[in-house]
Protein backbone atom coordinates (compact mmCIF):
# COMPACT_ATOMS: atom_id res chain seq x y z
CA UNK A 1 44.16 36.02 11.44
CA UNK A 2 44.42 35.76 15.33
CA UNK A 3 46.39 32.64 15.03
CA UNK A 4 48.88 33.50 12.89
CA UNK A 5 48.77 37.15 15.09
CA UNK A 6 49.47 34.68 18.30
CA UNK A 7 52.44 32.73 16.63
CA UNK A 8 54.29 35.78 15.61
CA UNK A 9 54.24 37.34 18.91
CA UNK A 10 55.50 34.02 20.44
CA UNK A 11 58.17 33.70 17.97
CA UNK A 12 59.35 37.20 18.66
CA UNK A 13 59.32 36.76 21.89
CA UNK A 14 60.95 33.11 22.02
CA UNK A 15 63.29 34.51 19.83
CA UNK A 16 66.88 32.76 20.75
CA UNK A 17 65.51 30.69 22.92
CA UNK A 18 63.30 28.36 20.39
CA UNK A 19 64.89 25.51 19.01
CA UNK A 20 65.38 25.75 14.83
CA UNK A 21 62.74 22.79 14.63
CA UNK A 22 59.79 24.50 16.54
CA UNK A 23 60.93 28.08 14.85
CA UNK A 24 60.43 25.89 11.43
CA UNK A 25 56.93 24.70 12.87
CA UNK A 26 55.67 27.65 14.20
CA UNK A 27 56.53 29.63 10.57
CA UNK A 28 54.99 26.57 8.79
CA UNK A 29 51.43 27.06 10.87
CA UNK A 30 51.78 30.62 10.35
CA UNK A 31 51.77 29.92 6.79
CA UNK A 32 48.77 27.61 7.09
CA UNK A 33 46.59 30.51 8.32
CA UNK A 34 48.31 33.27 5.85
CA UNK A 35 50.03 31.65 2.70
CA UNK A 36 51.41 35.00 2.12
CA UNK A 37 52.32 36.00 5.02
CA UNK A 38 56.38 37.62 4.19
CA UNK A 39 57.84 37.53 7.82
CA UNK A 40 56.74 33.95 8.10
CA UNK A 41 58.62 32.94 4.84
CA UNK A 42 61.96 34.74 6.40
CA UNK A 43 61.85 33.00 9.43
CA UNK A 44 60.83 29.85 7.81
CA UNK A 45 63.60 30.04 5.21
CA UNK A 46 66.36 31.35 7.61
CA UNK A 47 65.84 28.67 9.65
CA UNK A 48 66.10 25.89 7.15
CA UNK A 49 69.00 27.40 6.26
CA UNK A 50 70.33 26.75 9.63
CA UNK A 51 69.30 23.34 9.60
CA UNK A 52 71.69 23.16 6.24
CA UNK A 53 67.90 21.98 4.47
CA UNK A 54 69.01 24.99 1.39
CA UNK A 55 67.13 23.46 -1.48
CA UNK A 56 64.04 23.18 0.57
CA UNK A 57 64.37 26.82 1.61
CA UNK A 58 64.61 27.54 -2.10
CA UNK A 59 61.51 25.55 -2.96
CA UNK A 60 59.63 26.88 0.07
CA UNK A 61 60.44 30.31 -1.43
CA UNK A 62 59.79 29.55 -5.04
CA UNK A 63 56.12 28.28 -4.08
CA UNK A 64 55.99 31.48 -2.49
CA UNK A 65 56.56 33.52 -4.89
CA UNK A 66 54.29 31.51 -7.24
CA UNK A 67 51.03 31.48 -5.28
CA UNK A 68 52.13 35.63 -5.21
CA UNK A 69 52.31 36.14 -8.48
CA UNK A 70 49.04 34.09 -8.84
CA UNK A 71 47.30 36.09 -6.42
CA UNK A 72 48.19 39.84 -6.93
CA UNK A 73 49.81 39.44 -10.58
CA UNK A 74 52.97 40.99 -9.34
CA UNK A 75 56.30 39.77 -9.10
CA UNK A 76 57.42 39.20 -5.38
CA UNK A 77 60.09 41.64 -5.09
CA UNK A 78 62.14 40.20 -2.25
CA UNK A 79 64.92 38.39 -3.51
CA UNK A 80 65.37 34.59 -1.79
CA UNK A 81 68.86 35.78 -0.49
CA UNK A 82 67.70 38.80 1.20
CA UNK A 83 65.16 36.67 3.20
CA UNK A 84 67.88 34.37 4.46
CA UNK A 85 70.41 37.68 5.67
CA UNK A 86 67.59 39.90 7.21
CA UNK A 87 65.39 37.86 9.48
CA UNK A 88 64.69 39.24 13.02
């Protein structure tokens, strides 16, 4: 959607300069608009990593995957731990 279109571009080019709480609110909207939206879930779960918040990253992701296996009836194939070392 355009809203989620809007937040990425403002997280990319905030990018340093946002705090880890907005980063975590801005992904979290994102998400709102596009449940499935993969860049959204790295930058979400990178930075509640950063805030040392590790099992919520790992629930975060595990919903993920779940409402992505529900939708497409594929596996996601992006492992948690990649998601938390290759965020932009």
């Amino acid at each position: 959607t355009e809203v989620d279109s809007i937040l990425s571009k403002v997280y990319k080019a905030q990018n340093g300069k946002l705090e880890t709480e907005i980063i975590i609110k801005l992904a979290n909207t994102i998400l709102l608009f596009d449940n499935l939206n993969e860049q959204a879930l790295g930058i979400l779960i990178k930075a509640l990593v950063v805030e040392g918040k590790h099992g919520q990253a790992q629930n975060v992701y595990q919903s993920f995957a779940k409402n992505y296996k529900a939708l497409y009836n594929e596996t996601f194939n992006i492992e948690y731990q990649q998601l938390v070392e290759n965020v932009d």
